[in-house]
C-alpha atoms as a PDB file:
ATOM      1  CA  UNK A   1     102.000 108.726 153.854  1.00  0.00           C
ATOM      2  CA  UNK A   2     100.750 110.958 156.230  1.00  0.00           C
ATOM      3  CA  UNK A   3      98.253 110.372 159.548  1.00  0.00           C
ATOM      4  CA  UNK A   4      95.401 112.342 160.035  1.00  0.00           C
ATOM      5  CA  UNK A   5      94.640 113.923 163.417  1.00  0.00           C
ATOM      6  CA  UNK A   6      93.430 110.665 166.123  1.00  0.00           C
ATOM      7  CA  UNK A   7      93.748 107.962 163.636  1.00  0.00           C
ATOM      8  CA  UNK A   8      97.045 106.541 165.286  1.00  0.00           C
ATOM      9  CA  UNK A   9      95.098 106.319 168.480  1.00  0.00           C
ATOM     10  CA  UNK A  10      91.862 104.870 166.639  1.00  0.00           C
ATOM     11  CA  UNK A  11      94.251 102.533 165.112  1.00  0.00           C
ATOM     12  CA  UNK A  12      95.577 101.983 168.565  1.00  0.00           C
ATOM     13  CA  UNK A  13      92.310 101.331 169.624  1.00  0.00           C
ATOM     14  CA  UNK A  14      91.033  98.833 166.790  1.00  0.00           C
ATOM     15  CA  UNK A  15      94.190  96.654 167.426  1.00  0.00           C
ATOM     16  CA  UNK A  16      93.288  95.982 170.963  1.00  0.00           C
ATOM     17  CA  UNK A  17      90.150  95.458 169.945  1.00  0.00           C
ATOM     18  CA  UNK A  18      91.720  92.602 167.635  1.00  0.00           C
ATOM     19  CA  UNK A  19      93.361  91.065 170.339  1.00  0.00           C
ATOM     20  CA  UNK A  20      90.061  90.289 172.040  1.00  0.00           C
ATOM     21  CA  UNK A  21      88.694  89.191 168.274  1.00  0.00           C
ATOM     22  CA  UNK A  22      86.528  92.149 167.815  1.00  0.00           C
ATOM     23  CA  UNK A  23      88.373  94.352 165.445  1.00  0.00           C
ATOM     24  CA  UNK A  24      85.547  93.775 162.543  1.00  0.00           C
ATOM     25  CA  UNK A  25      82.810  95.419 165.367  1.00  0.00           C
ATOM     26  CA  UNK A  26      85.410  98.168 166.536  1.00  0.00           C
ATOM     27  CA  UNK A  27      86.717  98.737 163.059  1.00  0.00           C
ATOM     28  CA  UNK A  28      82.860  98.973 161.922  1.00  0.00           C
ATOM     29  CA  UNK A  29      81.912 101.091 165.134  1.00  0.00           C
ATOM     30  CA  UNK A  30      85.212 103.472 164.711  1.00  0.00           C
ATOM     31  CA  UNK A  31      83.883 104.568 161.045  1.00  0.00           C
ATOM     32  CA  UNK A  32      80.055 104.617 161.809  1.00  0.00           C
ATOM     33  CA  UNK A  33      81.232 107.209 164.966  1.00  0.00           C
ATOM     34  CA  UNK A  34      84.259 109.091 163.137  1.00  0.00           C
ATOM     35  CA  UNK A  35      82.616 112.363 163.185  1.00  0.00           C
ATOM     36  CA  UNK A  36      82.094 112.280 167.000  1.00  0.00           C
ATOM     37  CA  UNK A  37      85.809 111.160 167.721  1.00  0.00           C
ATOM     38  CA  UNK A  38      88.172 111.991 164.759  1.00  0.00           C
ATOM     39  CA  UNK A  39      88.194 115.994 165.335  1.00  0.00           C
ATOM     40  CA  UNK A  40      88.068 115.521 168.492  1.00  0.00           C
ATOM     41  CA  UNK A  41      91.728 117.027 170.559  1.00  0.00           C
ATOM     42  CA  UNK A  42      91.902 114.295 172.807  1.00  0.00           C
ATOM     43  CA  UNK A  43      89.306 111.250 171.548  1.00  0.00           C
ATOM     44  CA  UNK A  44      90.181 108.778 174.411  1.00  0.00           C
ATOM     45  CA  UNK A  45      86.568 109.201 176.591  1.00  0.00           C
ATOM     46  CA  UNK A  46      84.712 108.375 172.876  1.00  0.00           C
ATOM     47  CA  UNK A  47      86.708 105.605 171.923  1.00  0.00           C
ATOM     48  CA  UNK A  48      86.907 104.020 175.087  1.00  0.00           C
ATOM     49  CA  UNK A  49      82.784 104.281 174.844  1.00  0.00           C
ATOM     50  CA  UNK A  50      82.690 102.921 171.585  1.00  0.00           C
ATOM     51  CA  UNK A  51      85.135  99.678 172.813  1.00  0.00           C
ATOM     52  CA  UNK A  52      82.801  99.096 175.929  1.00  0.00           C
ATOM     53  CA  UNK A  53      79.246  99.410 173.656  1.00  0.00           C
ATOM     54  CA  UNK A  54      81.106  96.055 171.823  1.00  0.00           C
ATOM     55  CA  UNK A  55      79.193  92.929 173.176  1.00  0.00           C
ATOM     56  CA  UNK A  56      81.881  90.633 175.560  1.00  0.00           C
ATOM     57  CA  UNK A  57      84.997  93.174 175.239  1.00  0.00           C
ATOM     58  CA  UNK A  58      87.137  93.036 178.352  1.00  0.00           C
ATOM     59  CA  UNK A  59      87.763  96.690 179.171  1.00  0.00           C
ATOM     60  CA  UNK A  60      90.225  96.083 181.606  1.00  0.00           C
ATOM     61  CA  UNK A  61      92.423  94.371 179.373  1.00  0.00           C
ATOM     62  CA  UNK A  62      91.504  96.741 176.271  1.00  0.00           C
ATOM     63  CA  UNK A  63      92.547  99.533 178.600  1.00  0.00           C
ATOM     64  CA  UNK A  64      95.796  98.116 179.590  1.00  0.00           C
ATOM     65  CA  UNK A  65      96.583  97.431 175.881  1.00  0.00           C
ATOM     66  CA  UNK A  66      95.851 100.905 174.550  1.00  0.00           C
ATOM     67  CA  UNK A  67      97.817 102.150 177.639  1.00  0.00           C
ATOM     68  CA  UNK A  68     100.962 100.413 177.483  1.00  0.00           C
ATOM     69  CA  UNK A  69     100.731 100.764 173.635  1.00  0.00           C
ATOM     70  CA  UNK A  70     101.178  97.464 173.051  1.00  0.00           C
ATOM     71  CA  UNK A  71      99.860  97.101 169.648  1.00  0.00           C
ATOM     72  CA  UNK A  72     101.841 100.105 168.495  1.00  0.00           C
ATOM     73  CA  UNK A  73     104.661  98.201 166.671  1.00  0.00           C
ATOM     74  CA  UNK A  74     102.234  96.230 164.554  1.00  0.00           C
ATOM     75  CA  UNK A  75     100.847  99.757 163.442  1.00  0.00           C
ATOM     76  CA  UNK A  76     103.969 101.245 162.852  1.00  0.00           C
ATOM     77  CA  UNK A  77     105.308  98.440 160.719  1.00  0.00           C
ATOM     78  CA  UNK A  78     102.399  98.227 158.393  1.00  0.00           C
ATOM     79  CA  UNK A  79     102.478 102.164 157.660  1.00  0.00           C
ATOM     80  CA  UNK A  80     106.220 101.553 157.059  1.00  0.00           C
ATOM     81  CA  UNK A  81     105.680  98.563 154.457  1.00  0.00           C
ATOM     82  CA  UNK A  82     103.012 100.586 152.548  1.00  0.00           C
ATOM     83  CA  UNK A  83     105.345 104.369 152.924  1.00  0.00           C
ATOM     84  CA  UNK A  84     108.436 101.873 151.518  1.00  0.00           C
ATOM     85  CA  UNK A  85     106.268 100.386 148.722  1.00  0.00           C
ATOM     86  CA  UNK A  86     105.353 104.152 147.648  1.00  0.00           C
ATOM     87  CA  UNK A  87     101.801 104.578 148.807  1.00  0.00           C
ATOM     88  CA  UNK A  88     101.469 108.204 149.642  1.00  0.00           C
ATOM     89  CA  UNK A  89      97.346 108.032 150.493  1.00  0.00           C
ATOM     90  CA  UNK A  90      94.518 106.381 151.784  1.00  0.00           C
ATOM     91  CA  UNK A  91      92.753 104.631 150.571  1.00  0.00           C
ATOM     92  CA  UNK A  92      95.427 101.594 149.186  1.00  0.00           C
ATOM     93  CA  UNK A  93      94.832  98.338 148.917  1.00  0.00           C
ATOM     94  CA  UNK A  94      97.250  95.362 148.255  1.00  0.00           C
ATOM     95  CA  UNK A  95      96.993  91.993 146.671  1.00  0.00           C
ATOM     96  CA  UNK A  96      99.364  89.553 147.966  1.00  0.00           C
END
C-alpha cells in the first residue's frame, strides 16, 4: 500500500483534529481543499489554516499534537492492518 505525497501529514493532521472531536469537519475540509495542499512540498501553512477555519479547535493543542506526532502510531498501525490483510490501494473499505 503505498502513500501519496502529504497524505501522512494530512492524516497527521485529521487525527489531531479527532482528538479535539472534529475529525468529520477536518476530514471534510482536508478533501474539499486537497488541490491547494496535497501537491504542495511542504503543506504545513495550508493545513494548519484549514484546522484553525474549524469552529472551537484549540490550535495550541492541535499544534502540539501534529508536532510531537502524537497520533502517528494510530496511523501507522491502521496502514499496517490493511498492508497485512492484502489491500494494495485506496480506496478499501472493511466490514467488521
Amino acid at each position: 500500500l503505498s502513500i501519496p505525497l502529504n497524505a501522512l501529514t494530512a492524516a497527521e493532521a485529521a487525527m489531531c483534529a479527532s482528538v479535539q472531536d472534529k475529525f468529520w469537519p477536518m476530514n471534510e475540509a482536508l478533501f474539499a481543499q486537497q488541490d491547494s495542499w496535497a501537491p504542495q512540498p511542504n503543506p504545513t501553512a495550508k493545513l494548519e489554516s484549514i484546522a484553525a477555519s474549524l469552529p472551537g479547535m484549540d490550535m495550541a493543542a492541535w499544534k502540539a499534537c501534529v508536532a510531537k506526532h502524537a497520533t502517528l502510531a494510530l496511523i501507522e498501525a491502521d496502514h499496517d492492518r490493511w498492508r497485512s490483510a492484502g489491500v494494495g490501494s485506496t480506496p478499501a473499505f472493511s466490514v467488521n
